[in-house]
PDB file of N, CA and C in Angstrom:
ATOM      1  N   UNK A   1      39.567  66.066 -13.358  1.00  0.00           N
ATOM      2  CA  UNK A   1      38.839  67.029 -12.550  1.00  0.00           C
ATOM      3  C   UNK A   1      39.047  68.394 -13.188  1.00  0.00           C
ATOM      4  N   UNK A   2      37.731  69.064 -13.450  1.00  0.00           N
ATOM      5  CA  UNK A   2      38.455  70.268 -13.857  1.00  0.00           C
ATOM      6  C   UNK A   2      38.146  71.424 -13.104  1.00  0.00           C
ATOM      7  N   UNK A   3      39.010  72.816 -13.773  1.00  0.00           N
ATOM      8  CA  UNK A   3      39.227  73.488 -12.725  1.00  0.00           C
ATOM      9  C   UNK A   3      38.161  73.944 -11.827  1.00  0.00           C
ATOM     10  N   UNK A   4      36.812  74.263 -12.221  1.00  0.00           N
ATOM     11  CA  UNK A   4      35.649  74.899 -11.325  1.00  0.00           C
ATOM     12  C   UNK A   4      35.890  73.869 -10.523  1.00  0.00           C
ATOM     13  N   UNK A   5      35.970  72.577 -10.292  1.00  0.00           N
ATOM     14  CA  UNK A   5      35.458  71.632  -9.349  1.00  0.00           C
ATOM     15  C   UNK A   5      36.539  71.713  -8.259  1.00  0.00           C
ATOM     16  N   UNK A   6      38.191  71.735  -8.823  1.00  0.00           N
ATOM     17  CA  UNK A   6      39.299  72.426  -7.982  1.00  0.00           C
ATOM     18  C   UNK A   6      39.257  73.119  -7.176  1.00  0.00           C
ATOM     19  N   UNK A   7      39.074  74.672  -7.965  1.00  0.00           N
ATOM     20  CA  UNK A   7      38.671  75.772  -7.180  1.00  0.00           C
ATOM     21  C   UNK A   7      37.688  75.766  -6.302  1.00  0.00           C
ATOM     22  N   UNK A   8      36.540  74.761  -6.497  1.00  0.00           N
ATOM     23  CA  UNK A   8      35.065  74.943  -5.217  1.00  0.00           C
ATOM     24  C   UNK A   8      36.281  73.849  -4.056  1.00  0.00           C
ATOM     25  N   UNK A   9      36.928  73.002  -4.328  1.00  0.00           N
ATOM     26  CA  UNK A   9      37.258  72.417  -3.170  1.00  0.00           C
ATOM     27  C   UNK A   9      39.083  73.127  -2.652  1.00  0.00           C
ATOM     28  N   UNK A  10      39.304  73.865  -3.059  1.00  0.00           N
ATOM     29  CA  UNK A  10      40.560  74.256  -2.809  1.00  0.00           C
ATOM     30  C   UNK A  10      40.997  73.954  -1.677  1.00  0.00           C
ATOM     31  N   UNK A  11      40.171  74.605  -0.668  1.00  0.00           N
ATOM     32  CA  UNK A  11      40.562  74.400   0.576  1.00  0.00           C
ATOM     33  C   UNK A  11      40.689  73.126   1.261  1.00  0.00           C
ATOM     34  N   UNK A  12      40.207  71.750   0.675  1.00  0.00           N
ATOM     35  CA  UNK A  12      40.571  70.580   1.034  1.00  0.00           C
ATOM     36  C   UNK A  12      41.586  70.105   0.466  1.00  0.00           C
ATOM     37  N   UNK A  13      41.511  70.796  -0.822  1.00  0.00           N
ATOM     38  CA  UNK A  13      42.886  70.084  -1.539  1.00  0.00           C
ATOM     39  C   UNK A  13      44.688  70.744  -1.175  1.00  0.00           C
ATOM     40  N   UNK A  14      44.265  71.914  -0.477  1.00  0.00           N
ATOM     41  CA  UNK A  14      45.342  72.689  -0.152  1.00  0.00           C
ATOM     42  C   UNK A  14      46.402  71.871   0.665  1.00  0.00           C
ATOM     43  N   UNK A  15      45.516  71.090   1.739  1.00  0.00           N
ATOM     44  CA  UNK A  15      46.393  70.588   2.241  1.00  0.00           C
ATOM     45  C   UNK A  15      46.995  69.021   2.503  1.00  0.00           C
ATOM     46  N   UNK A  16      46.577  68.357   0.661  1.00  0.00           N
ATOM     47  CA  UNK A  16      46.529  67.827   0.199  1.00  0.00           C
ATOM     48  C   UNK A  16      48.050  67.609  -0.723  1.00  0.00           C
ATOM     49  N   UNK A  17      47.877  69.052  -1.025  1.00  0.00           N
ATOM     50  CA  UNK A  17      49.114  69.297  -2.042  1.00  0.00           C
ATOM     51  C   UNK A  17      50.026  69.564  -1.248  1.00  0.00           C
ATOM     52  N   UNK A  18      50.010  70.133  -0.275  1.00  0.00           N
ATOM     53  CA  UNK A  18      51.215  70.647   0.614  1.00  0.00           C
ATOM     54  C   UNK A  18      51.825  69.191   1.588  1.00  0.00           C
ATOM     55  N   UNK A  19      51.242  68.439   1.580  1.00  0.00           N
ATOM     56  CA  UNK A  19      51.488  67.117   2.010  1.00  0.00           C
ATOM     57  C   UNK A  19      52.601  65.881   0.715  1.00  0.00           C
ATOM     58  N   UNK A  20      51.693  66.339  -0.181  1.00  0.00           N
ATOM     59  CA  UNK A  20      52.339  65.807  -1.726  1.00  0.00           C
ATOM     60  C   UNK A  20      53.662  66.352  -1.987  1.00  0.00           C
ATOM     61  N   UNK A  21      53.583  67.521  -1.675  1.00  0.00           N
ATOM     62  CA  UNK A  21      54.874  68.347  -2.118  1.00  0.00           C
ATOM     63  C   UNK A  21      55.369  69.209  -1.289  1.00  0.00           C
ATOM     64  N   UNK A  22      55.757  68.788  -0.510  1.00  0.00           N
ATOM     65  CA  UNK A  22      56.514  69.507   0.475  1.00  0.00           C
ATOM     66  C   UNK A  22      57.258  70.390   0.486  1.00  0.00           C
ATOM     67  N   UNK A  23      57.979  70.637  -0.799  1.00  0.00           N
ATOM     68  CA  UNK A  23      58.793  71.965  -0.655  1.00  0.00           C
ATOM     69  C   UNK A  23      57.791  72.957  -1.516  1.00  0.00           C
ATOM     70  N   UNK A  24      56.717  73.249  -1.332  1.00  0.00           N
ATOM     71  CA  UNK A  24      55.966  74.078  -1.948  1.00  0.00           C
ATOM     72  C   UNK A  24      55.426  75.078  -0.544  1.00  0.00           C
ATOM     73  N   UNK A  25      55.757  76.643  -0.540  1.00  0.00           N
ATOM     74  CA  UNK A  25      55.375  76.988   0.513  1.00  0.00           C
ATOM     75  C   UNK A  25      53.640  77.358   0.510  1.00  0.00           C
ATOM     76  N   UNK A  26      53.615  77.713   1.888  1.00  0.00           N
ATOM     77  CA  UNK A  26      52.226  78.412   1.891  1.00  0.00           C
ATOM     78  C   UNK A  26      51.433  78.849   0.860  1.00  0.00           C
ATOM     79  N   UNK A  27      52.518  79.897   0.473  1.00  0.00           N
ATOM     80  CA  UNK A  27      51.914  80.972  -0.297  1.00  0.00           C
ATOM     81  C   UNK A  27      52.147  80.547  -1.685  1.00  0.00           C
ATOM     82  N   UNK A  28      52.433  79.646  -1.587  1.00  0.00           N
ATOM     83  CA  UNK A  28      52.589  79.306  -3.549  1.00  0.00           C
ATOM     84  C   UNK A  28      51.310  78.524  -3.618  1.00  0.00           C
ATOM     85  N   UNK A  29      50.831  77.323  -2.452  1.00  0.00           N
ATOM     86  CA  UNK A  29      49.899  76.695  -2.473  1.00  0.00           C
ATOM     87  C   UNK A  29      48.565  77.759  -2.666  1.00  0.00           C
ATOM     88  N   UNK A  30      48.275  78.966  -2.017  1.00  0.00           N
ATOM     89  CA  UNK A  30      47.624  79.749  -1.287  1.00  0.00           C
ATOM     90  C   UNK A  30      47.228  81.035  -2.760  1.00  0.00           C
ATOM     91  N   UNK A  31      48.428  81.204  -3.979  1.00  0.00           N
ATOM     92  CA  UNK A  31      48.527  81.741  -4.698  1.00  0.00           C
ATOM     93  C   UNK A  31      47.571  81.049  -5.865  1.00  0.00           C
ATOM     94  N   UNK A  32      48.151  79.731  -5.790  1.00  0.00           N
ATOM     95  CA  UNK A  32      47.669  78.693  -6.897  1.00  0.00           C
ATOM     96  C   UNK A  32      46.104  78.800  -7.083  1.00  0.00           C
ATOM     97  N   UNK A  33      45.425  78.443  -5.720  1.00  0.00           N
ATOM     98  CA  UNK A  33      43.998  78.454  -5.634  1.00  0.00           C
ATOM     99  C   UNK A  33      43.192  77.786  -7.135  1.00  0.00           C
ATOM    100  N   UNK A  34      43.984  76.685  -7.550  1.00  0.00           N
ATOM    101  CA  UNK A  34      42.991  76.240  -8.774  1.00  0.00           C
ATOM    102  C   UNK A  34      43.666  76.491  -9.993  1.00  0.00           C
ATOM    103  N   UNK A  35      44.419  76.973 -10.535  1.00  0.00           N
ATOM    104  CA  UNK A  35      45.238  77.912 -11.230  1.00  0.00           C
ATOM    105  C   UNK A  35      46.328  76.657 -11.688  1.00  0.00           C
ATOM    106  N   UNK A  36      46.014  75.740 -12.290  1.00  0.00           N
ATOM    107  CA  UNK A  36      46.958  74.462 -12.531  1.00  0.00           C
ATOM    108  C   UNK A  36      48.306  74.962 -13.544  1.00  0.00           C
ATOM    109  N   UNK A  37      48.466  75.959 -14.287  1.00  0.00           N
ATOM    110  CA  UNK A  37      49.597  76.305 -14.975  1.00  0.00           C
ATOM    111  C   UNK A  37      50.575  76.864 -13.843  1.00  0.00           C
ATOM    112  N   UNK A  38      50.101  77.681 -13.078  1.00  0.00           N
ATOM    113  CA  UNK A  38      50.807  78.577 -11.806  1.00  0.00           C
ATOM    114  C   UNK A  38      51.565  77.525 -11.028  1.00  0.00           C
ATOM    115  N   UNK A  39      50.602  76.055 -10.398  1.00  0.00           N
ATOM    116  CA  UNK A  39      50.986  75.696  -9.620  1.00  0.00           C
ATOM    117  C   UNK A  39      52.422  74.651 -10.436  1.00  0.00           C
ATOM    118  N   UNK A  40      52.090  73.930 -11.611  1.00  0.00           N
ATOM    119  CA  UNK A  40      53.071  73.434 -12.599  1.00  0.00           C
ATOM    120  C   UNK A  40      54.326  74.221 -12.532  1.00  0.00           C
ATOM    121  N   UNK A  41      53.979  75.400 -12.558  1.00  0.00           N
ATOM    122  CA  UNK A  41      55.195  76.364 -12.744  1.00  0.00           C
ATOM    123  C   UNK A  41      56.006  76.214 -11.187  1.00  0.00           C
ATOM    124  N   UNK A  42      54.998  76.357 -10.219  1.00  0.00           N
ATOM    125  CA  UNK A  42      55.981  76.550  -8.710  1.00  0.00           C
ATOM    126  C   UNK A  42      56.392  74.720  -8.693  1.00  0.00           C
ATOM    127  N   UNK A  43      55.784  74.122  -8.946  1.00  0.00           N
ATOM    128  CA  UNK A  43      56.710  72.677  -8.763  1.00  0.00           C
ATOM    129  C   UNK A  43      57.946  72.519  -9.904  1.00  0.00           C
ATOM    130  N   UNK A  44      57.982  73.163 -10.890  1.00  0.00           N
ATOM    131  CA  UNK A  44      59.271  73.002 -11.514  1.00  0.00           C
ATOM    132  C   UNK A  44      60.406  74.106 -10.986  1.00  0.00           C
ATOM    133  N   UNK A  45      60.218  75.128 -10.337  1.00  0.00           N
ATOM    134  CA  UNK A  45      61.316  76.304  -9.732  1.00  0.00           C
ATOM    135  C   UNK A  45      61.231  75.451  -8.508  1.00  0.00           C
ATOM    136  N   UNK A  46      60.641  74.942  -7.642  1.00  0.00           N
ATOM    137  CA  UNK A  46      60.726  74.055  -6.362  1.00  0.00           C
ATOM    138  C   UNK A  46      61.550  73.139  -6.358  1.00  0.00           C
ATOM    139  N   UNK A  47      61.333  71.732  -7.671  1.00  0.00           N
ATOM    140  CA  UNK A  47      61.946  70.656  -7.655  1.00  0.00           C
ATOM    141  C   UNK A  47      62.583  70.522  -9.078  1.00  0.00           C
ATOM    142  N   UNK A  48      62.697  71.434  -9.572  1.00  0.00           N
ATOM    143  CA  UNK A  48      63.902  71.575 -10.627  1.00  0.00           C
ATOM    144  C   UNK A  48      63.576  70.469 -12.165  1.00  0.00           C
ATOM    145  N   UNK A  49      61.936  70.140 -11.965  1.00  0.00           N
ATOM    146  CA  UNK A  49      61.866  69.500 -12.791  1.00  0.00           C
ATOM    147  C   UNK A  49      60.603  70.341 -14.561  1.00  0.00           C
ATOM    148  N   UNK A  50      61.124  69.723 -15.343  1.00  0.00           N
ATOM    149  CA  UNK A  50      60.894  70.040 -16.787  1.00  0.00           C
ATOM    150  C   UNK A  50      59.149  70.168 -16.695  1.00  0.00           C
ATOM    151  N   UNK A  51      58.895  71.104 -17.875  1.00  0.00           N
ATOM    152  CA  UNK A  51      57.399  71.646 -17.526  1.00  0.00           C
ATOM    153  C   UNK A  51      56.538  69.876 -17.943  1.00  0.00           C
ATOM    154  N   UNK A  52      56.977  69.151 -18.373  1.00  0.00           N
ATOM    155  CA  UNK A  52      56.394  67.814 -19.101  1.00  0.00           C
ATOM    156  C   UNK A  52      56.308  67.202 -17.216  1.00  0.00           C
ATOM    157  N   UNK A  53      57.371  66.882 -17.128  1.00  0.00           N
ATOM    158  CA  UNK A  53      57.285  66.241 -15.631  1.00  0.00           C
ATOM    159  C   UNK A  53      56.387  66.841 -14.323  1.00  0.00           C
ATOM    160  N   UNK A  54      56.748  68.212 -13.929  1.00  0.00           N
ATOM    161  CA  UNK A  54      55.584  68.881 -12.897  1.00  0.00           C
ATOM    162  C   UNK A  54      53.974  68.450 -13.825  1.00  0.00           C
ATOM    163  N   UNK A  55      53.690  68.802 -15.080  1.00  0.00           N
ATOM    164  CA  UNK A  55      52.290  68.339 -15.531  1.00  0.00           C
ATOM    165  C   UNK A  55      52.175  66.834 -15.295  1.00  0.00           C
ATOM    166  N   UNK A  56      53.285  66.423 -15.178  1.00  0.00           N
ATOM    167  CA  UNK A  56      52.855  64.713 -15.497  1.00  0.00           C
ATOM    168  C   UNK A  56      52.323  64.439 -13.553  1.00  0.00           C
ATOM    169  N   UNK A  57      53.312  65.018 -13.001  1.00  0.00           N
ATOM    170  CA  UNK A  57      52.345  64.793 -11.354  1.00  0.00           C
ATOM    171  C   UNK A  57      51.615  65.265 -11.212  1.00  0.00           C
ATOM    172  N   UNK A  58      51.016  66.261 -11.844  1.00  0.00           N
ATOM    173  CA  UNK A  58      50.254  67.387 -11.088  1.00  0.00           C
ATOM    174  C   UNK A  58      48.619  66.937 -11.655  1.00  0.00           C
ATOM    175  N   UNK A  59      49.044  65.303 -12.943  1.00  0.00           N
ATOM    176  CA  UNK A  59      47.936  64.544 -12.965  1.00  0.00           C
ATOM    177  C   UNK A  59      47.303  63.435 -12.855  1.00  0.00           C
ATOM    178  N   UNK A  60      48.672  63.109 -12.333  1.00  0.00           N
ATOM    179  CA  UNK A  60      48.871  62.096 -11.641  1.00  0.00           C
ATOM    180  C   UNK A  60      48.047  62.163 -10.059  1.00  0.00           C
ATOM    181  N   UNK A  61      48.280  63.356  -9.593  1.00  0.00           N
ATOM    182  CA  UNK A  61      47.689  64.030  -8.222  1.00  0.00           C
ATOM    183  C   UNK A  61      46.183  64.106  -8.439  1.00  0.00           C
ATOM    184  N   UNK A  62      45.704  64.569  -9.997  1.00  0.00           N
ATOM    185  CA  UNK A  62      44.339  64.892  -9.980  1.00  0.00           C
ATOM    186  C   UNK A  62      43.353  63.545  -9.973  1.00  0.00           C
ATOM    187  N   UNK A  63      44.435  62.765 -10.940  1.00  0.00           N
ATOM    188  CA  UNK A  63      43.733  61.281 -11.167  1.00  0.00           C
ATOM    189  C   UNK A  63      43.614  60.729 -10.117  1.00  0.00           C
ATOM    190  N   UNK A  64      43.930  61.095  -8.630  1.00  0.00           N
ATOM    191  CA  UNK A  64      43.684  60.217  -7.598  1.00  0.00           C
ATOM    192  C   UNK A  64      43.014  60.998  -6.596  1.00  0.00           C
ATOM    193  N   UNK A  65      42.396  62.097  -7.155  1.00  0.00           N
ATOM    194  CA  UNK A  65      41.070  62.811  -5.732  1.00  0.00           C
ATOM    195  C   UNK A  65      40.072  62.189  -6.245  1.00  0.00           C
TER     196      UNK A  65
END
């Protein structure tokens, strides 16, 4: 999925991701808005994991909308 198609659905996917990843607050979800490096970045300061691993869910997440 790429990002224009993200960004037109953000708002469904918002709470999509915040369901997926739970320790991600509001405003990181809310910041992200489509922005897939940003949000990579708040899931590795969140869950302490390596920039390879947050990308590896974060397409793992895309491969299944």
């Amino acid at each position: 999925m790429n990002s224009d198609v993200i960004k037109g659905k953000w708002k469904q996917l918002n709470g999509r991701i915040k369901e997926r990843w739970g320790n991600l607050t509001d405003d990181d979800v809310d910041v992200a808005e489509g922005h897939s490096e940003y949000l990579v970045g708040k899931l590795q300061e969140r869950y302490g994991w390596s920039k390879e691993k947050a990308q590896e869910e974060l397409r793992d997440f895309s491969g299944k909308l």
